[in-house]
C-alpha atoms as a PDB file:
ATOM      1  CA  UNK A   1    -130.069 185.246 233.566  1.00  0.00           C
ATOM      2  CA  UNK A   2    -129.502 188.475 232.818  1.00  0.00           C
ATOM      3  CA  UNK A   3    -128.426 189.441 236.406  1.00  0.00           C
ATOM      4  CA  UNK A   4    -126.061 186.623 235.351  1.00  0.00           C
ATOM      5  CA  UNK A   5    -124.778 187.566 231.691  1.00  0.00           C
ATOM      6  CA  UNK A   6    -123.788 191.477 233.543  1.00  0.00           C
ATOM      7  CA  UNK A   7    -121.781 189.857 236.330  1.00  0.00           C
ATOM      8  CA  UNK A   8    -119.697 188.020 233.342  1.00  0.00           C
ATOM      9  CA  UNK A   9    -119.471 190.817 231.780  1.00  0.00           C
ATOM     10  CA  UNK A  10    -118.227 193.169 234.257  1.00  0.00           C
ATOM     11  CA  UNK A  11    -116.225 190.407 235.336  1.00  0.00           C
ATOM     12  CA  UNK A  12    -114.228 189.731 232.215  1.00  0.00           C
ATOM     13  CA  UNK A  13    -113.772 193.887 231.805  1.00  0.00           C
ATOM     14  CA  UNK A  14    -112.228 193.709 235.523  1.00  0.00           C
ATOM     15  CA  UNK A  15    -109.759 190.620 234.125  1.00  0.00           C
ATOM     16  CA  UNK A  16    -109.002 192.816 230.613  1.00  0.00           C
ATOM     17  CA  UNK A  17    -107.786 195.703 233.066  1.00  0.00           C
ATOM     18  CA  UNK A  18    -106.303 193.657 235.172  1.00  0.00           C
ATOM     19  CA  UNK A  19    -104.339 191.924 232.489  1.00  0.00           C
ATOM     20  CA  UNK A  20    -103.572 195.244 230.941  1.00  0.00           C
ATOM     21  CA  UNK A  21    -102.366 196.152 234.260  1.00  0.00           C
ATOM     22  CA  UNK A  22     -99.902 193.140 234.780  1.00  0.00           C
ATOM     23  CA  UNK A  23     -98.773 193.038 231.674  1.00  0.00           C
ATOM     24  CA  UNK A  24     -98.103 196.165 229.976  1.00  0.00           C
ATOM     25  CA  UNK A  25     -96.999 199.918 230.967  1.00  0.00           C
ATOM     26  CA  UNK A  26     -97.233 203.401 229.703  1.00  0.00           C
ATOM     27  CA  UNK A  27     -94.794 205.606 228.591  1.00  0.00           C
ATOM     28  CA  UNK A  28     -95.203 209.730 228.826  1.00  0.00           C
ATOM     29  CA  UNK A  29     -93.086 211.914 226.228  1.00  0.00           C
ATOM     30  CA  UNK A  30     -91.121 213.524 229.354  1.00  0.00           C
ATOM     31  CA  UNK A  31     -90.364 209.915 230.999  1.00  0.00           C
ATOM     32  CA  UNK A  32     -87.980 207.434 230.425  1.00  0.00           C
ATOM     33  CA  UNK A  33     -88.626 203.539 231.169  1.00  0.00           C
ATOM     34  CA  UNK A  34     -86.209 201.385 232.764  1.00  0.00           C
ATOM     35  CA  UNK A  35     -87.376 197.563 232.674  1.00  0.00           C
ATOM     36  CA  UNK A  36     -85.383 195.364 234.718  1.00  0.00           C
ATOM     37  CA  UNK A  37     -85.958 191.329 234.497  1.00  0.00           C
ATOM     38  CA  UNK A  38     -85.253 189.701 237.944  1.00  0.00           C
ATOM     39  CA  UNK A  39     -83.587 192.638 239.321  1.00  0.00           C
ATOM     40  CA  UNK A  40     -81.042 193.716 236.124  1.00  0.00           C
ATOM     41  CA  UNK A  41     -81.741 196.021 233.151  1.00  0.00           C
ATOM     42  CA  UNK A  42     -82.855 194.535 230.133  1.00  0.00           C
ATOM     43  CA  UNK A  43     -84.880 197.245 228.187  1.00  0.00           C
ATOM     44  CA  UNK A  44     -85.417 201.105 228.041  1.00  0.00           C
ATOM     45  CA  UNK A  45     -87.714 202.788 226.334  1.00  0.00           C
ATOM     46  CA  UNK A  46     -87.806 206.837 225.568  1.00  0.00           C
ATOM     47  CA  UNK A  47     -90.545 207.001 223.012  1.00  0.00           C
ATOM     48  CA  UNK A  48     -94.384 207.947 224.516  1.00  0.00           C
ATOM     49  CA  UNK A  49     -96.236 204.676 224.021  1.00  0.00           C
ATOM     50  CA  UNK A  50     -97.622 201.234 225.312  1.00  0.00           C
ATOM     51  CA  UNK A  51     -95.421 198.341 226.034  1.00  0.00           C
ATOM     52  CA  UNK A  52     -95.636 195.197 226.972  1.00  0.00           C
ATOM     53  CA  UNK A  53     -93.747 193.691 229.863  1.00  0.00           C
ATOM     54  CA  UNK A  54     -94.057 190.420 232.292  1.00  0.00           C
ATOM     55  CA  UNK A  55     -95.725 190.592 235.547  1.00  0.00           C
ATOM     56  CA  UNK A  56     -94.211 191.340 238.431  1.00  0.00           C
ATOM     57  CA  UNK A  57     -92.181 189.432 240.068  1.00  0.00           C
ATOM     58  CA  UNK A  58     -90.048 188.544 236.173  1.00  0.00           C
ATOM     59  CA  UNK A  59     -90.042 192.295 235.074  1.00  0.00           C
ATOM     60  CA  UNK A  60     -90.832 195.577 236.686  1.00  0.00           C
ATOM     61  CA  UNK A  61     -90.746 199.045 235.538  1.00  0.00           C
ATOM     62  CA  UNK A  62     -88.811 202.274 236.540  1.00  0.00           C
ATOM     63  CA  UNK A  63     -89.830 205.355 235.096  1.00  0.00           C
ATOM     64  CA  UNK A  64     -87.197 208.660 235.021  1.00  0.00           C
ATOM     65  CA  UNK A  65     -88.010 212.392 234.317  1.00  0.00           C
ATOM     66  CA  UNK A  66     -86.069 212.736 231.262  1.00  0.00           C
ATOM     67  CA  UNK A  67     -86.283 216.753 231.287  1.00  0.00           C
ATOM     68  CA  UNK A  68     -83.647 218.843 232.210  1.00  0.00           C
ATOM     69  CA  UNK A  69     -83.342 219.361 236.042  1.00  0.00           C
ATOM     70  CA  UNK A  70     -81.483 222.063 237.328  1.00  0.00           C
ATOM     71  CA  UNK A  71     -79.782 222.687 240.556  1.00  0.00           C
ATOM     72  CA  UNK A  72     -77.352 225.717 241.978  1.00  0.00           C
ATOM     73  CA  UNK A  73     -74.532 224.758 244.107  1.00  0.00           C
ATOM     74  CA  UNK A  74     -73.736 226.191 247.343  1.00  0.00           C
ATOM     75  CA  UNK A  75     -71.861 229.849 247.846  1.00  0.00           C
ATOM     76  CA  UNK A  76     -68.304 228.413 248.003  1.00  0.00           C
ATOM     77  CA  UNK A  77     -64.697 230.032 248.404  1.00  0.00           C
ATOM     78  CA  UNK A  78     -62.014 228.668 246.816  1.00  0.00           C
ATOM     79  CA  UNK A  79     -58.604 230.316 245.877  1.00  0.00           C
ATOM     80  CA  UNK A  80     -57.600 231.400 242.659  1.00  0.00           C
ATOM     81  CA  UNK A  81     -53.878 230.990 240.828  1.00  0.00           C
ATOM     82  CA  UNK A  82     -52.634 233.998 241.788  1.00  0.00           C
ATOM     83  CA  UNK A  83     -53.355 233.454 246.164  1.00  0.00           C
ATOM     84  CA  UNK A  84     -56.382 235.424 246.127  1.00  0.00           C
ATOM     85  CA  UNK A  85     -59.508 233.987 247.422  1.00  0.00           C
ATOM     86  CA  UNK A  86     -63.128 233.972 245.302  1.00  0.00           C
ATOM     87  CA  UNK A  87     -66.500 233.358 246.639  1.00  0.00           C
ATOM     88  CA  UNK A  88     -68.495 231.890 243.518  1.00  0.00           C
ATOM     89  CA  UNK A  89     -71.597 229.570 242.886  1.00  0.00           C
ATOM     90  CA  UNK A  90     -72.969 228.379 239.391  1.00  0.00           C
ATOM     91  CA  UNK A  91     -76.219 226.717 237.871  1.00  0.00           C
ATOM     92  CA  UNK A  92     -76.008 223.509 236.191  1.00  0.00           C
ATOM     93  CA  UNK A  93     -79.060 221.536 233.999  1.00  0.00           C
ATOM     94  CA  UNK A  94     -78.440 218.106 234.061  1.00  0.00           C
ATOM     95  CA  UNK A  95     -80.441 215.322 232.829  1.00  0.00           C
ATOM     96  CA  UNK A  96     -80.189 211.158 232.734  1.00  0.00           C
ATOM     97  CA  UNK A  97     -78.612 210.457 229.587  1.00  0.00           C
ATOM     98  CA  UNK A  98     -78.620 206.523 230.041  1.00  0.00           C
ATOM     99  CA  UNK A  99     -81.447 205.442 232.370  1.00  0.00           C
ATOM    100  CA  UNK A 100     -79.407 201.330 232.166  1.00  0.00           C
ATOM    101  CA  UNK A 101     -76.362 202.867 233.907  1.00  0.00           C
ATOM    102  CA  UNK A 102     -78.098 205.215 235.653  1.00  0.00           C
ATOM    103  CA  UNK A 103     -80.148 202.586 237.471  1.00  0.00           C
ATOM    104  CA  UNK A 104     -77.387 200.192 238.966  1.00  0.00           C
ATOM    105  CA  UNK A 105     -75.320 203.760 240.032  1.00  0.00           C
ATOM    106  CA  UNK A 106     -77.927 205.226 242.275  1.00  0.00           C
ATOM    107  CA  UNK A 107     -79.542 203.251 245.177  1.00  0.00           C
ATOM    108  CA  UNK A 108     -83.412 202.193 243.185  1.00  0.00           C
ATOM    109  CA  UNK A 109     -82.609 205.339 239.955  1.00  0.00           C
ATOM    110  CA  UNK A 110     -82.971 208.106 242.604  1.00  0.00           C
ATOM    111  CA  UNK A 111     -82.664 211.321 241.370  1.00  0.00           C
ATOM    112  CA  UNK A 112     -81.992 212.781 244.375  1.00  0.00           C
ATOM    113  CA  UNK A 113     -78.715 210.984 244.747  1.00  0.00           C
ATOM    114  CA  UNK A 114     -77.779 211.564 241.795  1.00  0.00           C
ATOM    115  CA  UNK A 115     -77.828 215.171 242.018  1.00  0.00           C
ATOM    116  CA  UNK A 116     -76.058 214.859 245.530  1.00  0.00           C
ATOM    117  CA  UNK A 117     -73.208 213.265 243.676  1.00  0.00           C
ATOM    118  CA  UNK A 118     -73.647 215.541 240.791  1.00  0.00           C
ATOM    119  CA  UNK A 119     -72.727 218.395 243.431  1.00  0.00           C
ATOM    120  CA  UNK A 120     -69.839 216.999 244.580  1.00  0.00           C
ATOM    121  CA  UNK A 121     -68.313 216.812 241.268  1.00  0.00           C
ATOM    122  CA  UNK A 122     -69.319 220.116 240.475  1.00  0.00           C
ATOM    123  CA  UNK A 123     -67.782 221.888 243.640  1.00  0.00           C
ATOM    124  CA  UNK A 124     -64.480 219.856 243.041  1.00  0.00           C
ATOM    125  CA  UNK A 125     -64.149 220.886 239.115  1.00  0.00           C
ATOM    126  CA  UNK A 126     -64.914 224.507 239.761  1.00  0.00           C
ATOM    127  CA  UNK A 127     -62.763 224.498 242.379  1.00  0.00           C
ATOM    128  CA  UNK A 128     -59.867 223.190 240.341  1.00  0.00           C
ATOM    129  CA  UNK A 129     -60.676 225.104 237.538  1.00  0.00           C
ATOM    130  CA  UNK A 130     -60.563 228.121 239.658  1.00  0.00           C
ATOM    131  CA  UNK A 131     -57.648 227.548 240.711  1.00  0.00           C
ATOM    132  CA  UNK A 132     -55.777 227.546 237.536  1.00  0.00           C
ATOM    133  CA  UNK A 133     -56.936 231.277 236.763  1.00  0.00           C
ATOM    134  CA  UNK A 134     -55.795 234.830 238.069  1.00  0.00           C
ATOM    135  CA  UNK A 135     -58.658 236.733 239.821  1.00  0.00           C
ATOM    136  CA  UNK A 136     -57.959 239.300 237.378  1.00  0.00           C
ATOM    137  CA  UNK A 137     -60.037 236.717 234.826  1.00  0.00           C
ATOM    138  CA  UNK A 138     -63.141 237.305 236.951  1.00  0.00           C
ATOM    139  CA  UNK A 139     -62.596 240.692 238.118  1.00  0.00           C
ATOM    140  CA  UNK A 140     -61.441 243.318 235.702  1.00  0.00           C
ATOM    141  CA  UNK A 141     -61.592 246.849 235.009  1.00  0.00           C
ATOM    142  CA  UNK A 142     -61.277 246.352 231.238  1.00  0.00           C
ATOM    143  CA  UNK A 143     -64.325 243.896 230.258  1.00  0.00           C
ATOM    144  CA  UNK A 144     -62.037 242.659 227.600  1.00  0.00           C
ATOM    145  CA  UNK A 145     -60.114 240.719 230.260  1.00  0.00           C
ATOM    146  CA  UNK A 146     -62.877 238.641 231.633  1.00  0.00           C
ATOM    147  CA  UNK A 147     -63.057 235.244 230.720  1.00  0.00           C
ATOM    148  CA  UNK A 148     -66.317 234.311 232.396  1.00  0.00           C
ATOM    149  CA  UNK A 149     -67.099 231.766 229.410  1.00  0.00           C
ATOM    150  CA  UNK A 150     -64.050 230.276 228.951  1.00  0.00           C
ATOM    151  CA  UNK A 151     -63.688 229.396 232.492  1.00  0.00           C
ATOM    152  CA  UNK A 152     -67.656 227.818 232.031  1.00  0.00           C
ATOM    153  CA  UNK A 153     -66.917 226.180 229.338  1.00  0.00           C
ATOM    154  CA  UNK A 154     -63.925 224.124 231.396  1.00  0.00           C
ATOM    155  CA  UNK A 155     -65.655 223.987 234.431  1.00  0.00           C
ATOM    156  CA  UNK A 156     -68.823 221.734 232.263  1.00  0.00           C
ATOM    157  CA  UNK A 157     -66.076 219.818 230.525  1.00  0.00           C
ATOM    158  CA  UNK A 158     -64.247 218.671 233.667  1.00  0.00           C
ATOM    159  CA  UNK A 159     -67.710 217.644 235.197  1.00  0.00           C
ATOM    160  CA  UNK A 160     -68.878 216.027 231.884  1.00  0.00           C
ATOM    161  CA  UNK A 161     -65.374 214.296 231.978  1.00  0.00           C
ATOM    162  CA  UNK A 162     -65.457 213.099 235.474  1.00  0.00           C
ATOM    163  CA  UNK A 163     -69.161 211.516 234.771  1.00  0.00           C
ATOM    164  CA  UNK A 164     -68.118 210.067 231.882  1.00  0.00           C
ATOM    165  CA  UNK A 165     -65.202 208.403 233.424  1.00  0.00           C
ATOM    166  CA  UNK A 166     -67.194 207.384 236.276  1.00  0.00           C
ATOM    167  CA  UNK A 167     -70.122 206.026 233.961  1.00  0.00           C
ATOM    168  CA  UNK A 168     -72.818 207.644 236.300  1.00  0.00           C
ATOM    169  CA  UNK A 169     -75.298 207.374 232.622  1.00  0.00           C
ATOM    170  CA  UNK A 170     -75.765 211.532 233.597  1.00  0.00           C
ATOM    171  CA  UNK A 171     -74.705 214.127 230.999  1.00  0.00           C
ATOM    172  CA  UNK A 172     -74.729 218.259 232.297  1.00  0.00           C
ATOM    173  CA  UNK A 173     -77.111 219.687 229.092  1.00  0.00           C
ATOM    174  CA  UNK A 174     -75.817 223.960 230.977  1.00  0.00           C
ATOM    175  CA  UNK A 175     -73.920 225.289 233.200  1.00  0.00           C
ATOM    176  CA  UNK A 176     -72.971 229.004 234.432  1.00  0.00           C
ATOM    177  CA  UNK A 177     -71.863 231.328 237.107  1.00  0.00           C
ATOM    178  CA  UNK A 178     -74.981 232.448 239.051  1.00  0.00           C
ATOM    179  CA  UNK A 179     -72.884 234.496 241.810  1.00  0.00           C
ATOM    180  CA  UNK A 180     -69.305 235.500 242.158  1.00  0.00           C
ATOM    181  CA  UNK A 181     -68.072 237.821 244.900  1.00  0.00           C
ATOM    182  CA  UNK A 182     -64.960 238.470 247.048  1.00  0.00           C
ATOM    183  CA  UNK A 183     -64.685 238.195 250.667  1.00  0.00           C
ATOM    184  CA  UNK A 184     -64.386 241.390 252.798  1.00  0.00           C
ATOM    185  CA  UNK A 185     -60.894 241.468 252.960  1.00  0.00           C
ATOM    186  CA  UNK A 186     -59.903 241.203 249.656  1.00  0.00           C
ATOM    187  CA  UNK A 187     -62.503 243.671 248.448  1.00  0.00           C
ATOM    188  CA  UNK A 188     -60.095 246.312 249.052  1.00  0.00           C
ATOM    189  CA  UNK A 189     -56.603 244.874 247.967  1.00  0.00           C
ATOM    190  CA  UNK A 190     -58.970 244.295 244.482  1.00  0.00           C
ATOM    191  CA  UNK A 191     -59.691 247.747 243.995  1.00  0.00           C
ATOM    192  CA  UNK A 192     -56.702 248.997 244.771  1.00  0.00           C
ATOM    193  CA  UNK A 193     -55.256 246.979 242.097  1.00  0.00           C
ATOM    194  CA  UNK A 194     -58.254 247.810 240.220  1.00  0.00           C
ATOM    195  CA  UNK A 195     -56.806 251.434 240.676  1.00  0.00           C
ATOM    196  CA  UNK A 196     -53.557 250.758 239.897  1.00  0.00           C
ATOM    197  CA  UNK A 197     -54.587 248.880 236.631  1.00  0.00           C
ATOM    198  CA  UNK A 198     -56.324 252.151 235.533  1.00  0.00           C
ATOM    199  CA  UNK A 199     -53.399 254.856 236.566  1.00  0.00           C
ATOM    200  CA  UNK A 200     -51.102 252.640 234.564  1.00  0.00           C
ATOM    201  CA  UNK A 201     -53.302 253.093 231.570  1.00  0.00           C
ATOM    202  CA  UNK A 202     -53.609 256.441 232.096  1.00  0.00           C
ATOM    203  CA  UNK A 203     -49.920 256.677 232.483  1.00  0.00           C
ATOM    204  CA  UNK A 204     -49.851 254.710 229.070  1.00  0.00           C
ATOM    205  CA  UNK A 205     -52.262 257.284 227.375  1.00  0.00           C
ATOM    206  CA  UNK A 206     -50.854 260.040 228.424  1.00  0.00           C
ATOM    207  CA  UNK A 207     -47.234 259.116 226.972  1.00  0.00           C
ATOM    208  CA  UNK A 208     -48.662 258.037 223.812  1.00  0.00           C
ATOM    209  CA  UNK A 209     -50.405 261.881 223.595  1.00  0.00           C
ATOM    210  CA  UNK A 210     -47.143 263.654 224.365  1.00  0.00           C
ATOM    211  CA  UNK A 211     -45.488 261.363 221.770  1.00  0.00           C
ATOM    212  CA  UNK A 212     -47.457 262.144 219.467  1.00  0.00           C
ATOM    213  CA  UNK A 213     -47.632 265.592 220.126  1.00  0.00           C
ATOM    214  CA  UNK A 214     -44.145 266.005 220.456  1.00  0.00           C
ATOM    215  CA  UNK A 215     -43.835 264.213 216.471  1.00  0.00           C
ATOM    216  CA  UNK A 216     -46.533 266.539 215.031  1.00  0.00           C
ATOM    217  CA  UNK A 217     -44.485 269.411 216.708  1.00  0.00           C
ATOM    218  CA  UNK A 218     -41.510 268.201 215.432  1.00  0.00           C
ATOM    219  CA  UNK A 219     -42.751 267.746 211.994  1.00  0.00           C
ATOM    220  CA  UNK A 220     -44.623 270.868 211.855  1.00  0.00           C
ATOM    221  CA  UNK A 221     -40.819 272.679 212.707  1.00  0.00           C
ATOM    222  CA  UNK A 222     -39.025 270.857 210.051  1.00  0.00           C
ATOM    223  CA  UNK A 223     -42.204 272.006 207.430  1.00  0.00           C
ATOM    224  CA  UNK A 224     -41.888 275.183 208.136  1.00  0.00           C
ATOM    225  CA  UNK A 225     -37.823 275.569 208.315  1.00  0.00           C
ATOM    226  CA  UNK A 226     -38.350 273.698 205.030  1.00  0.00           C
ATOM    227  CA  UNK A 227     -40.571 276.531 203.760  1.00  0.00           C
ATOM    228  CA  UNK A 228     -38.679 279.263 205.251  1.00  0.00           C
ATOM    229  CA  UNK A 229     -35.197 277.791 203.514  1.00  0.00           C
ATOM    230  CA  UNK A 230     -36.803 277.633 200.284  1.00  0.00           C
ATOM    231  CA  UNK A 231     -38.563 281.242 200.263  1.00  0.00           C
ATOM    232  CA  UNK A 232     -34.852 282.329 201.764  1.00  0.00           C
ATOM    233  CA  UNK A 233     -33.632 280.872 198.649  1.00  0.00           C
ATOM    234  CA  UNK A 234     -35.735 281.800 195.625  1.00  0.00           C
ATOM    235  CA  UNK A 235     -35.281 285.510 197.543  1.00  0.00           C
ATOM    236  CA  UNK A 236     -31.678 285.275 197.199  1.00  0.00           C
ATOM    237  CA  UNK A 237     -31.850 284.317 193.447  1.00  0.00           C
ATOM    238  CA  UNK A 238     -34.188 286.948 192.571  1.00  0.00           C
ATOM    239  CA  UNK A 239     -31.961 289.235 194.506  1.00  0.00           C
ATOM    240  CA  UNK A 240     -29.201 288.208 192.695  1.00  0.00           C
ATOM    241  CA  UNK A 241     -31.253 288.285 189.399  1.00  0.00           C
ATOM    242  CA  UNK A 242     -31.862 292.377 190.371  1.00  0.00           C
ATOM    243  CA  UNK A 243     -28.413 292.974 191.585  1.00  0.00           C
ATOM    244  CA  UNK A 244     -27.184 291.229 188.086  1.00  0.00           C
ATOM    245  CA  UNK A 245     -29.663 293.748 186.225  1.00  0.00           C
ATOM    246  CA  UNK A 246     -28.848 296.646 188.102  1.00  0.00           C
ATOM    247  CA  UNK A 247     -24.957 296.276 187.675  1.00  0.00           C
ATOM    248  CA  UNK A 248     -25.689 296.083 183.751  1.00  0.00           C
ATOM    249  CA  UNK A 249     -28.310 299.026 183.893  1.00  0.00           C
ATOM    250  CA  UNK A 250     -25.690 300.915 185.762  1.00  0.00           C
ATOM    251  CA  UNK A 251     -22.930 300.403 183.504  1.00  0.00           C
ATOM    252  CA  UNK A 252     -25.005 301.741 180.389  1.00  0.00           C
ATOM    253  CA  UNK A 253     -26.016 304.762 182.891  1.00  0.00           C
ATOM    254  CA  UNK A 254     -22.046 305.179 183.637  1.00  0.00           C
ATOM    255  CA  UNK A 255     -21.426 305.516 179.589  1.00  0.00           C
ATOM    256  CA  UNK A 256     -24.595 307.440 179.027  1.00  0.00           C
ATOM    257  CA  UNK A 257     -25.408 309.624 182.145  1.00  0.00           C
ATOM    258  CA  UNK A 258     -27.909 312.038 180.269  1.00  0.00           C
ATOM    259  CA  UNK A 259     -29.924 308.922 180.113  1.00  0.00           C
ATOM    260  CA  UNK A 260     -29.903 308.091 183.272  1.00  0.00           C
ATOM    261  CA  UNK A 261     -31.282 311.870 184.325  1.00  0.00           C
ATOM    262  CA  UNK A 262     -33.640 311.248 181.708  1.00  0.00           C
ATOM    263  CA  UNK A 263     -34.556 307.692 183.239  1.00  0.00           C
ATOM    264  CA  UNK A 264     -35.261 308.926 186.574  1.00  0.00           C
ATOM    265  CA  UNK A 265     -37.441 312.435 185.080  1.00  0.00           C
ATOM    266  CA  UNK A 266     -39.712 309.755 183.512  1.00  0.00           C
ATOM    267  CA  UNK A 267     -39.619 307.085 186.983  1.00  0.00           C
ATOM    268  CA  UNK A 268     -40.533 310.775 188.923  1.00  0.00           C
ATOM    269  CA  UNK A 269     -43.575 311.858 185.999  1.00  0.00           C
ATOM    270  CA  UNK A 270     -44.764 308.351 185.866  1.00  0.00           C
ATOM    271  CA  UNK A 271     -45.056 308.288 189.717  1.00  0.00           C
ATOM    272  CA  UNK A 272     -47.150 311.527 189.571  1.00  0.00           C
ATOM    273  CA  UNK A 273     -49.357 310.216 186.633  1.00  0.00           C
ATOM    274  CA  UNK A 274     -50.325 306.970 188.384  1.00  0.00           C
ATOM    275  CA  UNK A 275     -53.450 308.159 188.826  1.00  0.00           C
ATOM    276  CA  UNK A 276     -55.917 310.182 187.853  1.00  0.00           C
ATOM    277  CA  UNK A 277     -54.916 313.897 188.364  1.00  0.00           C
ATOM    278  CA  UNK A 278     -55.046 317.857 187.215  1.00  0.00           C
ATOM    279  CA  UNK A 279     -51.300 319.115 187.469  1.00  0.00           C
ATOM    280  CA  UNK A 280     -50.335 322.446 187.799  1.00  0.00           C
ATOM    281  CA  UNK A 281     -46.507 322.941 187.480  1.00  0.00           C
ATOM    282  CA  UNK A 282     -43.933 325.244 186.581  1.00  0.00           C
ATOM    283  CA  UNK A 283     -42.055 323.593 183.111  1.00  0.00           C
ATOM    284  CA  UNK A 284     -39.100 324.854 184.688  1.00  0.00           C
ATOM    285  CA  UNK A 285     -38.669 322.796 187.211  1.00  0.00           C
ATOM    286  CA  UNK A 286     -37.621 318.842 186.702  1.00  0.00           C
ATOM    287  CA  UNK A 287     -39.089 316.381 185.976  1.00  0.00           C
ATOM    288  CA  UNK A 288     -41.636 318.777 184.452  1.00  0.00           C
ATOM    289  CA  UNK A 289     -39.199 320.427 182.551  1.00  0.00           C
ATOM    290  CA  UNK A 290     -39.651 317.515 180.015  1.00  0.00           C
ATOM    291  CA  UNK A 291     -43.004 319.211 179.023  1.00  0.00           C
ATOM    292  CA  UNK A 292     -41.050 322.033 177.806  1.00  0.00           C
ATOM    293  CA  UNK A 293     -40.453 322.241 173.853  1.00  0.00           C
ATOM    294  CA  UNK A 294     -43.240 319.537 172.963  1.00  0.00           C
ATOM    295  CA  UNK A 295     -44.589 319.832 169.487  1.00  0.00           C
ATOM    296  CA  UNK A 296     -47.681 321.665 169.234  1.00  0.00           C
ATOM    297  CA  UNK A 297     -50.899 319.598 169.119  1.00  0.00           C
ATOM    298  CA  UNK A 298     -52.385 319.991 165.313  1.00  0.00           C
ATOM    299  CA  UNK A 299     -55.355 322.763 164.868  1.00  0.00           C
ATOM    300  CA  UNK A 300     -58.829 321.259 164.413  1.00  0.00           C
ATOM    301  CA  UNK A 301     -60.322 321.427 160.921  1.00  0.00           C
END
């Protein structure tokens, strides 16, 4: 009986699982579920749980990574605006943005095709986009000419247009230049250009300098004749000030010459006086003649 009462037991465990099995499914936090009823998409589900569902052969379950994937396309030449060729290859991070178109679009929700197709639209849209640019936006001696993320930014929003438009349910999350380089025979036309970019700066530099060289030279000549004209002229006025003084000084000495004798004794005794010295002179000779017939100094008391 008891042998009996385990069997059942076990038994009805085995049919719980079993029904579990049939009809429900499990959901992870990185998947998405796709459940189809007779062949055609009638439920997803993106939240980690337990579902229920209908056996197989009325539903049936398709489960999608719903992480970013990432991929680098191949090392691919393509020619820019401006004739020049550019070997280039970026890195894109995808991932299924709407697992019920998704499904239909790719033979049983393969990922693998999608990111075939995904490639395909990427080479075509960088190519394109590529096109439309000088190689001077990729390869520059002044880093303030390279538009690296502009030209991203277009190249993800022609792919992201072209997937929309083609409803592959597939959105591109990234995507970037991983390599860029120039093939061997137009390594050397670029640096020669390169070259040429930077003599025509220096050219540019060096005419600004003598410019502005040539203005502070100019400037400094014009202060200075400036000075120089105005010291010229406040000479000439005091000049003319003295010349003014001496006419009237020389008319009083042309009325008066004793004066002017006397005037020039005192200019020639002032002169010898200017500093201190112990004179020994005869009072007969000018200007020390003036010495002569001085009062006596008064006696002491």
């Amino acid at each position: 009986m008891k042998k009996n009462l385990a069997t059942i037991i076990i038994a009805a465990v085995l049919v719980v699982i079993f029904m579990l099995l049939l009809f429900t499914f499990q959901v992870r936090q990185s998947e998405v579920a796709l459940v189809t009823t007779f062949n055609k998409p009638t439920g997803e589900y993106t939240n980690a749980n337990i579902y229920f569902k209908w056996p197989w052969p009325v539903q049936q379950v398709y489960k999608f990574d719903q992480r970013i994937q990432t991929f680098e396309d191949k090392f691919s030449e393509h020619p820019t605006a401006d004739s020049a060729l550019l070997v280039s290859s970026v890195y894109v991070g995808w991932r299924i943005s709407d697992a019920k178109v998704f499904f239909p679009k790719f033979p049983g929700g393969s990922a693998e095709a999608a990111k075939r197709q995904l490639e395909e639209i990427v080479r075509s849209s960088k190519a394109a986009v590529i096109g439309q640019h000088n190689l001077s936006d990729f390869v520059n001696a002044n880093p303030q000419d390279l538009k690296f993320e502009q030209i991203e930014a277009e190249i993800a929003s022609a792919v992201q247009t072209k997937l929309a438009t083609n409803n592959y349910g597939v959105s591109v999350e990234f995507l970037g230049f991983s390599k860029l380089g120039l093939p061997d025979n137009v390594t050397t036309a670029v640096f020669d250009r390169m070259k040429s970019e930077r003599n025509k700066y220096i050219t540019e530099a060096q005419y600004k300098g003598e410019a502005e060289a040539t203005r502070i030279k100019s400037e400094a000549e014009r202060e200075a004749s400036d000075t120089i004209n105005n010291a010229t002229a406040v000479a000439t006025r005091i000049e003319g000030e003295g010349e003014a003084e001496a006419v009237k000084a020389l008319k009083v000495f042309q009325e008066n010459p004793e004066l002017a004798v006397f005037q020039l004794r005192l200019a020639a005794l002032k002169q010898s006086l200017n500093q201190k010295s112990t004179l020994i002179f005869d009072e007969r000779t000018p200007p020390f003649d003036l010495f002569r017939n001085l009062p006596a100094a008064p006696a002491n008391p």
